[in-house]
C-alpha atoms as a PDB file:
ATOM      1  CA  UNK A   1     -44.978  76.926 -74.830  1.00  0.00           C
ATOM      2  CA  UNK A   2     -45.338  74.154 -77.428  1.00  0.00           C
ATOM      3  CA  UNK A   3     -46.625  76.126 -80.107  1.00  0.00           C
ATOM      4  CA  UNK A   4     -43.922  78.570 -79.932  1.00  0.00           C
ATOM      5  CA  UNK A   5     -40.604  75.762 -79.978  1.00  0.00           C
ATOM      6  CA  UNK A   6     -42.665  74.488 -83.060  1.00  0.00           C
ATOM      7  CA  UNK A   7     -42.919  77.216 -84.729  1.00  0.00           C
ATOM      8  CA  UNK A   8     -39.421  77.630 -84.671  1.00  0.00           C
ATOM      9  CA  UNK A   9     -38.818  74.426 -85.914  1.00  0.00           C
ATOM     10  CA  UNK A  10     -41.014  74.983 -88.909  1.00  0.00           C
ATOM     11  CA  UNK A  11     -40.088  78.846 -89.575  1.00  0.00           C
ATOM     12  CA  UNK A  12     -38.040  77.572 -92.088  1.00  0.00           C
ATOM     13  CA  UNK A  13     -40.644  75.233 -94.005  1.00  0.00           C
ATOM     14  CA  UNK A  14     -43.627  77.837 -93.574  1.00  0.00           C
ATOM     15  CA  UNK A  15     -40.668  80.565 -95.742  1.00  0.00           C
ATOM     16  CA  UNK A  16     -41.203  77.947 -98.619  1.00  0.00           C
ATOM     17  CA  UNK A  17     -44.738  76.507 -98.252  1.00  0.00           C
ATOM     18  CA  UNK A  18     -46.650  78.000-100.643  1.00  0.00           C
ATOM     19  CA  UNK A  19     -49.566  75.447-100.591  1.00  0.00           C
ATOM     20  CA  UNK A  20     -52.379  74.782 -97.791  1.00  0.00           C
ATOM     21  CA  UNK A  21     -50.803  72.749 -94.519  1.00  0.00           C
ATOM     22  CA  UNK A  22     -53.797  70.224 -95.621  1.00  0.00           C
ATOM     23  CA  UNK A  23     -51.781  69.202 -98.912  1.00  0.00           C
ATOM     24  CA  UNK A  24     -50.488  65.650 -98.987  1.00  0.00           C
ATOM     25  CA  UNK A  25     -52.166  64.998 -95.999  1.00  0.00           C
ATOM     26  CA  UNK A  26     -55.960  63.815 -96.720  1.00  0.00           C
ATOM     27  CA  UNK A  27     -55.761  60.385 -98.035  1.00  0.00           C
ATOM     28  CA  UNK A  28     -59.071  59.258-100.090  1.00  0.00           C
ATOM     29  CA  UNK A  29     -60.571  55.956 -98.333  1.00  0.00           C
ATOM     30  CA  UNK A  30     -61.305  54.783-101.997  1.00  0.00           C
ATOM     31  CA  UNK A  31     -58.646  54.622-103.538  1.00  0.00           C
ATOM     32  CA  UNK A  32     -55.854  55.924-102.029  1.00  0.00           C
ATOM     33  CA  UNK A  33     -55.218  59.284-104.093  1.00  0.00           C
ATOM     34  CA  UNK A  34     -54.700  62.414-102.112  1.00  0.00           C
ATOM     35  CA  UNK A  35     -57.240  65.015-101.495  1.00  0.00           C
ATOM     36  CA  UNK A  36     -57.261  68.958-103.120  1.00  0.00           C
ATOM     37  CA  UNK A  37     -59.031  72.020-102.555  1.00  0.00           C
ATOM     38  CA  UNK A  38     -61.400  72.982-104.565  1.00  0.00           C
ATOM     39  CA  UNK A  39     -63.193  76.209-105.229  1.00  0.00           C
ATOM     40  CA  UNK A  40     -66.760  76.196-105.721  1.00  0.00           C
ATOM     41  CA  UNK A  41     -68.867  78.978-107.071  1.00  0.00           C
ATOM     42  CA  UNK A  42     -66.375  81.101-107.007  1.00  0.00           C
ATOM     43  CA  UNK A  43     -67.762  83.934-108.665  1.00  0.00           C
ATOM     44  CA  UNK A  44     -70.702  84.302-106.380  1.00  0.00           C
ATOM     45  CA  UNK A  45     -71.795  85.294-102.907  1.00  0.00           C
ATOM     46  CA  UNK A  46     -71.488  81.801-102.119  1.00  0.00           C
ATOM     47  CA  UNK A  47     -67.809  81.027-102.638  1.00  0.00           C
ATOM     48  CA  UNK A  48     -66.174  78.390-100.729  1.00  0.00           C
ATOM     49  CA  UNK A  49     -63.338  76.166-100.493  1.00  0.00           C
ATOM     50  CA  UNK A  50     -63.967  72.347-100.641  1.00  0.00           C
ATOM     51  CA  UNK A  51     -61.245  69.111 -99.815  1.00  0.00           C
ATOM     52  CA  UNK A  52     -61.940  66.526-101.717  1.00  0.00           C
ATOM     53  CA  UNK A  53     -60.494  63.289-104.057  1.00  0.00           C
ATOM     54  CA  UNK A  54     -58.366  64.695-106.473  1.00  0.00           C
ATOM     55  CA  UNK A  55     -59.124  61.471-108.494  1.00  0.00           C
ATOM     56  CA  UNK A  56     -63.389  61.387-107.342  1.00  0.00           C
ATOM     57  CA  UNK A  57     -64.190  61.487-111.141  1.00  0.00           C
ATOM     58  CA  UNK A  58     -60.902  60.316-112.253  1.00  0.00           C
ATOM     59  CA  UNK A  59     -61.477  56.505-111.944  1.00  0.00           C
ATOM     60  CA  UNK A  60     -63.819  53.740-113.867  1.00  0.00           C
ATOM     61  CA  UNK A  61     -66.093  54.090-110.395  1.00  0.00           C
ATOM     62  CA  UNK A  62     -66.779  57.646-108.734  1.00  0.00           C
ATOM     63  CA  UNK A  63     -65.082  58.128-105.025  1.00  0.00           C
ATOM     64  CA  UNK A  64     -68.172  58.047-102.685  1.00  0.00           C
ATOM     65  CA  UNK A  65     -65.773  59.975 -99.992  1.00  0.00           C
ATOM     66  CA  UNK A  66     -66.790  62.667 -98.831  1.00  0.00           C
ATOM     67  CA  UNK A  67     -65.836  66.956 -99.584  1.00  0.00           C
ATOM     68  CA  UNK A  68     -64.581  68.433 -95.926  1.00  0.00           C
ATOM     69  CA  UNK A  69     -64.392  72.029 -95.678  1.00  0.00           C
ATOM     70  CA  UNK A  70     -61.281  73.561 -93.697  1.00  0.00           C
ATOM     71  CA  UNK A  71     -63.580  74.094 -90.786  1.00  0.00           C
ATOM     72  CA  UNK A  72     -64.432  70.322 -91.104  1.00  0.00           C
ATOM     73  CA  UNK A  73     -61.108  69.113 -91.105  1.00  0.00           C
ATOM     74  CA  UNK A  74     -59.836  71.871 -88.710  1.00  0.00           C
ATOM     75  CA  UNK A  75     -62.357  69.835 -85.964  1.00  0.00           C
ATOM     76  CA  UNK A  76     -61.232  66.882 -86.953  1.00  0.00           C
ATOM     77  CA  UNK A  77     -58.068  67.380 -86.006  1.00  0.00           C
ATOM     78  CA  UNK A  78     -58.798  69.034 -82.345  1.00  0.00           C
ATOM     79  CA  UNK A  79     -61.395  66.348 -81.597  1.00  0.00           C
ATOM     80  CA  UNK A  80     -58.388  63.551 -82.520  1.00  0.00           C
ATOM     81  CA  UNK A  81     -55.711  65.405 -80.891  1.00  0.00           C
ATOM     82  CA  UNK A  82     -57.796  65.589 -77.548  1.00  0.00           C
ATOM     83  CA  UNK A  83     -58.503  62.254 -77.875  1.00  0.00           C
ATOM     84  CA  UNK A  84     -54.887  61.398 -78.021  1.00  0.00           C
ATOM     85  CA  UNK A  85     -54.009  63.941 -75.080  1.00  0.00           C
ATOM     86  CA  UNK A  86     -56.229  61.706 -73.168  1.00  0.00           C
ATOM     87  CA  UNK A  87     -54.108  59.043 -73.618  1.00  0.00           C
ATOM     88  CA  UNK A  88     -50.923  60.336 -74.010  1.00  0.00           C
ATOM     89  CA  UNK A  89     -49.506  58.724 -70.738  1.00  0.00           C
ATOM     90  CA  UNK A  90     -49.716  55.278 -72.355  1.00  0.00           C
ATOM     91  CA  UNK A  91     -48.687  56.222 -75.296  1.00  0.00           C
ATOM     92  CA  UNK A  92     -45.178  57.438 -74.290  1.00  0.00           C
ATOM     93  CA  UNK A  93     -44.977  54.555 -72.071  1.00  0.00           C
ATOM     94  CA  UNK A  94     -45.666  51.955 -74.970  1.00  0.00           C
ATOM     95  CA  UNK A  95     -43.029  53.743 -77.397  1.00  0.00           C
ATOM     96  CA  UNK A  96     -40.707  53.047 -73.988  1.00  0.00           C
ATOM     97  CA  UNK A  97     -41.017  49.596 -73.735  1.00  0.00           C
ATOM     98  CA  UNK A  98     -40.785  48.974 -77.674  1.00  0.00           C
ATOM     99  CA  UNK A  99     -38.781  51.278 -78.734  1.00  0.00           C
ATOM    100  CA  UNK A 100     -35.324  48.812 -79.192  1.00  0.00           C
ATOM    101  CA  UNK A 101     -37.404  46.285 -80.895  1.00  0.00           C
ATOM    102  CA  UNK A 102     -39.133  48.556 -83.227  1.00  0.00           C
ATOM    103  CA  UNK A 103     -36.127  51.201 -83.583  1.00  0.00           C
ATOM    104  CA  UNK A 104     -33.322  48.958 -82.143  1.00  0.00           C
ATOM    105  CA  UNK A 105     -29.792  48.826 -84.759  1.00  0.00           C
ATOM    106  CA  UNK A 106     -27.430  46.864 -82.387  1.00  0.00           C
ATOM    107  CA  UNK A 107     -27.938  43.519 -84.446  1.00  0.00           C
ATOM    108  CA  UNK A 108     -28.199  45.695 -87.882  1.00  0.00           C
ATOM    109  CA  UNK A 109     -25.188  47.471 -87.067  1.00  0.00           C
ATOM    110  CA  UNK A 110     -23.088  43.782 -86.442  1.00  0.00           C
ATOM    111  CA  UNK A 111     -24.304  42.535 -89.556  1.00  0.00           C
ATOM    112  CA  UNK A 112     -22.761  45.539 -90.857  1.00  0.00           C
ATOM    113  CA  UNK A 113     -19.295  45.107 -89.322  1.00  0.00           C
ATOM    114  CA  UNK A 114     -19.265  41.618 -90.484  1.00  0.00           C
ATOM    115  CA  UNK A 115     -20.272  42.355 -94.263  1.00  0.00           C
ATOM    116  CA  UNK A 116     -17.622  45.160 -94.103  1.00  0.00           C
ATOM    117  CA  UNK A 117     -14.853  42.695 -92.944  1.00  0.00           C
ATOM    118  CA  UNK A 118     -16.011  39.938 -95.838  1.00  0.00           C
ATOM    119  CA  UNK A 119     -15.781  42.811 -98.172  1.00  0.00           C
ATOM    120  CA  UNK A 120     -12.204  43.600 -96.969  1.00  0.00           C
ATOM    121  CA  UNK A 121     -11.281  39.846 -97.323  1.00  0.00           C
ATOM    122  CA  UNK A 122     -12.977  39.580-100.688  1.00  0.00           C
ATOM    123  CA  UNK A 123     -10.787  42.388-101.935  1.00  0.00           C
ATOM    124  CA  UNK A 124      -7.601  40.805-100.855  1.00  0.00           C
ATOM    125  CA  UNK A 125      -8.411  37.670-102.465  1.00  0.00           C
ATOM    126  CA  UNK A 126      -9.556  38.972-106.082  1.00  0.00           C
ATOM    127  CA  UNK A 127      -6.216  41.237-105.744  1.00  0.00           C
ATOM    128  CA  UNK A 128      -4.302  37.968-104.608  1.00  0.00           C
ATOM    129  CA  UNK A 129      -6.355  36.207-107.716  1.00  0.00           C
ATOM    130  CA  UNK A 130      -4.987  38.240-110.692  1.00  0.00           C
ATOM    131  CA  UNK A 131      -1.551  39.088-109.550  1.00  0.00           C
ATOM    132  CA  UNK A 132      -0.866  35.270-109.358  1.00  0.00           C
ATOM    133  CA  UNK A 133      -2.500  35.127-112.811  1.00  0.00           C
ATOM    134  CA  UNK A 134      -0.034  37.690-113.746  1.00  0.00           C
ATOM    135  CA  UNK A 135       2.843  35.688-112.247  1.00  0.00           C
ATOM    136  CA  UNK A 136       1.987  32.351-113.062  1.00  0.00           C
ATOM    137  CA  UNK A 137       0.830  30.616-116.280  1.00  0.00           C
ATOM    138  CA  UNK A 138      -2.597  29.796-114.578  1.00  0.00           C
ATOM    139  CA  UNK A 139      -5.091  27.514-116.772  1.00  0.00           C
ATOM    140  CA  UNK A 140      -7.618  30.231-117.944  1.00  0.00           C
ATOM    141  CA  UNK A 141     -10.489  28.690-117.654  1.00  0.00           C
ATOM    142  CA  UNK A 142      -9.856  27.355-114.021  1.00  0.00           C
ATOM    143  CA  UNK A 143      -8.937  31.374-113.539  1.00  0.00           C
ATOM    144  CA  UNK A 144     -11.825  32.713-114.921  1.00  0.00           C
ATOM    145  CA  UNK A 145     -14.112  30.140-112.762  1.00  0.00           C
ATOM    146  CA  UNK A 146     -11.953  31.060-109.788  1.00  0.00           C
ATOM    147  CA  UNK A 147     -11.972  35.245-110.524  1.00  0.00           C
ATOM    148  CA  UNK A 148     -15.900  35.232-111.206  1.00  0.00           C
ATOM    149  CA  UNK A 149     -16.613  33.690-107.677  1.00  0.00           C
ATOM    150  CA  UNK A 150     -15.100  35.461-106.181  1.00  0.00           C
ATOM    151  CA  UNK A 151     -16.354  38.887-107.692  1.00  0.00           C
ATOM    152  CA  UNK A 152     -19.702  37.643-107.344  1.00  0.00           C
ATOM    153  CA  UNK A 153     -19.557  36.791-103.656  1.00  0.00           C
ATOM    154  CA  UNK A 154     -18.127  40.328-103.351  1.00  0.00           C
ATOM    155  CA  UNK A 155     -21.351  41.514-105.143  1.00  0.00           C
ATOM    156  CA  UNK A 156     -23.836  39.751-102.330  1.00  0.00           C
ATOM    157  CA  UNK A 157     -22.126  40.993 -99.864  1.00  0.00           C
ATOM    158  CA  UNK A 158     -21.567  44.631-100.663  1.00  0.00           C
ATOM    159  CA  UNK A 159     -25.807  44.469-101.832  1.00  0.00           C
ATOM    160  CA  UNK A 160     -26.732  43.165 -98.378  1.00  0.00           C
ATOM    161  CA  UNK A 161     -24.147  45.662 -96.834  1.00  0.00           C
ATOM    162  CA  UNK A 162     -26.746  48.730 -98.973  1.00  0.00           C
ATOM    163  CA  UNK A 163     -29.489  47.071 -97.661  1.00  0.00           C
ATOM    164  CA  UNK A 164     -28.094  46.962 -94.167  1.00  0.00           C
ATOM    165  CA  UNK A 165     -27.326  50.186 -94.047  1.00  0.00           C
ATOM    166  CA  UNK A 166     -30.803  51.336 -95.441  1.00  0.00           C
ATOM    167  CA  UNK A 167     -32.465  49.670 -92.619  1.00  0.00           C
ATOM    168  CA  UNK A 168     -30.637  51.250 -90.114  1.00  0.00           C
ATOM    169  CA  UNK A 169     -30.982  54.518 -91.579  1.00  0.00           C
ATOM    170  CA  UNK A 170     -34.452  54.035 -91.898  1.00  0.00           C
ATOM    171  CA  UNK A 171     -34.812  52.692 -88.405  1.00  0.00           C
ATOM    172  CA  UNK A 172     -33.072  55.796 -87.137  1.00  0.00           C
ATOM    173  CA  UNK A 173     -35.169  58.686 -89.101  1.00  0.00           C
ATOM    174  CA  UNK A 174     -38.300  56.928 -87.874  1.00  0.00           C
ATOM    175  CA  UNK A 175     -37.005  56.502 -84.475  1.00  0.00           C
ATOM    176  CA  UNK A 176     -35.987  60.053 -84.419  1.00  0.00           C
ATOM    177  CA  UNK A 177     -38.975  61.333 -85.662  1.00  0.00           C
ATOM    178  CA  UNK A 178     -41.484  59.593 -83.190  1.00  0.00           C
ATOM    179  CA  UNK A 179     -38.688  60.513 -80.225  1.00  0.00           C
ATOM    180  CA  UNK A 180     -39.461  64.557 -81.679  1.00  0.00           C
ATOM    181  CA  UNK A 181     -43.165  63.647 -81.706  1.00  0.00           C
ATOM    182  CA  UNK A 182     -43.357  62.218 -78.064  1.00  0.00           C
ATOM    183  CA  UNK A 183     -41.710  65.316 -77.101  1.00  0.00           C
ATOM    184  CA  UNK A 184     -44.096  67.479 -78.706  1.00  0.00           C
ATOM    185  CA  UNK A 185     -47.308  65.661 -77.700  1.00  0.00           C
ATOM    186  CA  UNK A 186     -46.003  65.622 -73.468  1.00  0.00           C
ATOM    187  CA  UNK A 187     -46.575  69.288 -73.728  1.00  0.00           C
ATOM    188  CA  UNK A 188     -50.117  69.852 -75.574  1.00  0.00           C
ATOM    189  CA  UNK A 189     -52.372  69.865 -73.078  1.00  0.00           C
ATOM    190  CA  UNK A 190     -56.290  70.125 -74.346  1.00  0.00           C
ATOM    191  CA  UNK A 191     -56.196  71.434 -77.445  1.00  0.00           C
ATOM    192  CA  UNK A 192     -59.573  74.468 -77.894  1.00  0.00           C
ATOM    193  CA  UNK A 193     -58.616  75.941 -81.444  1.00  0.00           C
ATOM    194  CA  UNK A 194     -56.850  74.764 -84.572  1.00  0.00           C
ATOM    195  CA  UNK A 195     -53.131  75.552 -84.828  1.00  0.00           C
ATOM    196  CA  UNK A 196     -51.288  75.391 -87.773  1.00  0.00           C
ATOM    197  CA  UNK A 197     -47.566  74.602 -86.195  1.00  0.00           C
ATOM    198  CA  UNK A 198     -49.421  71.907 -83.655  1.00  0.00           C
ATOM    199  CA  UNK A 199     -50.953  70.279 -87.098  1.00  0.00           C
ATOM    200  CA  UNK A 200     -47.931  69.898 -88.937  1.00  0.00           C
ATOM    201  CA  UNK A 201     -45.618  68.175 -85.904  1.00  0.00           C
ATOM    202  CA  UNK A 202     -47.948  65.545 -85.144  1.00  0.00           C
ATOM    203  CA  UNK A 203     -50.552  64.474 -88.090  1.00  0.00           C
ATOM    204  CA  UNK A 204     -48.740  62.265 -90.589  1.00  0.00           C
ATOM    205  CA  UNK A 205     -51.859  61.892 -92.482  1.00  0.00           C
ATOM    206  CA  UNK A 206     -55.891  62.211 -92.465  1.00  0.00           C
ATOM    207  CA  UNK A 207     -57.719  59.062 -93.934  1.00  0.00           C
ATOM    208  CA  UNK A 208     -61.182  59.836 -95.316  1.00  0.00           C
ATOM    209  CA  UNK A 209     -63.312  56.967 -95.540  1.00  0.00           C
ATOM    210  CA  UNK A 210     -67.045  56.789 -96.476  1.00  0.00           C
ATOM    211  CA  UNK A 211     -68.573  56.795 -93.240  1.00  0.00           C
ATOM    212  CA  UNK A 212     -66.151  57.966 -90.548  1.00  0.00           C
ATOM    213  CA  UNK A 213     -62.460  60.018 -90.894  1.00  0.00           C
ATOM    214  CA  UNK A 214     -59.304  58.638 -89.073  1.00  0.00           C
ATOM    215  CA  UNK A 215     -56.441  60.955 -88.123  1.00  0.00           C
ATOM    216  CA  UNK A 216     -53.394  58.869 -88.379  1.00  0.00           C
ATOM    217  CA  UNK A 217     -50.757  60.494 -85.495  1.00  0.00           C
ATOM    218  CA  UNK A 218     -47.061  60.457 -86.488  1.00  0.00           C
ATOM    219  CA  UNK A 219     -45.920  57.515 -84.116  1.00  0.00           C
ATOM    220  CA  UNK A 220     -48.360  55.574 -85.657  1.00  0.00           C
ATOM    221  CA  UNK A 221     -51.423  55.870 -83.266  1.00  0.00           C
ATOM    222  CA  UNK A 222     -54.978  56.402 -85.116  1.00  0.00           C
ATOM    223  CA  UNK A 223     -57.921  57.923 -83.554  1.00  0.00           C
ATOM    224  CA  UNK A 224     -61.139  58.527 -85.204  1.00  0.00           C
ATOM    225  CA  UNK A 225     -61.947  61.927 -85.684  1.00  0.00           C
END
C-alpha cells in the first residue's frame, strides 16, 4: 500500500518534524512570503487555528489572500490530488518522452571530460612555465605575461568545470525526485481522506491567490484546487 512504503520513507523526517506538514508549503499569491498558523481566540470557546500570510500586515499594502483553515487546505489537497489521479496516465507518459531533454547529462557530462582534460593540460604548462623560468634567464616581463595567461585560462576553465558539475547534479536530484514521485502517484488511486505521508511525497507547494488556490505537484504539474 502506498501510504505504508511512504511512511517508511518519511519515519525518519516525521522523528524530527516538530512543526505542522503545512509549513513552507503555502505560498502567499501577493507577495510571495510563506503562510503560518495562527491561533485565534484562543482563550475562548471559539478557538481555532488559521493559515495565513505571515507578511499580510507586514508590507506597505495589506495581502488580500485569503486565511484557510486545516480543513480548508486538507480539501484542497484531495480535490487536486484526484484531479491529478485522473490524469495520471499522461502524466507518466509525458515525463517518458521528456525526460532526457529535461533531465538528460550525456552532453553535460562531455563538457565535463573535456574541461577536466584542459585543466590537466593547463597544469602541465604553468608547471612547464616556471621551471623553465627557473632554468633559464627568461625576460620577466614576457614571463609574467606568459604565467598570468595561462593561470587565468586555468581559472575559466576550472569555473565552468563547478558550474558543469552543478548542473548535472542539479539535473540528477530533480530527475530523481520526479522518478520517486511518478512512482508514488502510479499507486494512489482516488484519494477519500487527507493523509499526512501522501501530502508530503507529492505537494511541492500550495499557491494561494486571491480568488482561486493552485496545488503545485512535485513534477511540476499544477491543478487548481
Amino acid at each position: 500500500m502506498v501510504q505504508k512504503q511512504m511512511a517508511l520513507r518519511t519515519k525518519g523526517n516525521n522523528r524530527r518534524r516538530s512543526t505542522s506538514i503545512f509549513s513552507s508549503k503555502l505560498i502567499c499569491g501577493d507577495c510571495g512570503n510563506f503562510y503560518g498558523s495562527k491561533v485565534w481566540h484562543s482563550n475562548t470557546k471559539y478557538r481555532r487555528t488559521v493559515w495565513r500570510c505571515n507578511h499580510k500586515y507586514g508590507n506597505d499594502e495589506k495581502c488580500q489572500t485569503p486565511h484557510l483553515t486545516e480543513d480548508e487546505i486538507k480539501e484542497i489537497f484531495i480535490k487536486a490530488t484526484n484531479q491529478l489521479v485522473d490524469i495520471k496516465d499522461e502524466v507518466i507518459s509525458n515525463y517518458e518522452e521528456m525526460k532526457e531533454m529535461l533531465f538528460g547529462t550525456v552532453e553535460l557530462e562531455s563538457e565535463q571530460r573535456q574541461l577536466e582534460d584542459e585543466l590537466n593540460e593547463v597544469a602541465g604548462l604553468i608547471e612547464d612555465c616556471i621551471k623553465e623560468n627557473v632554468r633559464v634567464a627568461l625576460d620577466q616581463a614576457e614571463y609574467e605575461k606568459r604565467y598570468n595567461g595561462l593561470v587565468e585560462r586555468f581559472d575559466k576553465a576550472n569555473e565552468r568545470l563547478e558550474e558543469i558539475k552543478a548542473q548535472i547534479a542539479e539535473r540528477q536530484a530533480r530527475g530523481q525526485q520526479i522518478e520517486m514521485f511518478l512512482k508514488d502517484l502510479e499507486k494512489v488511486g482516488v484519494v477519500k481522506e487527507f493523509d499526512n505521508d501522501l501530502f508530503l511525497a507529492l505537494v511541492e507547494r500550495i499557491e494561494v491567490g486571491r480568488e482561486k488556490v493552485v496545488v503545485r505537484f512535485k513534477d511540476g504539474t499544477k491543478v487548481e484546487g
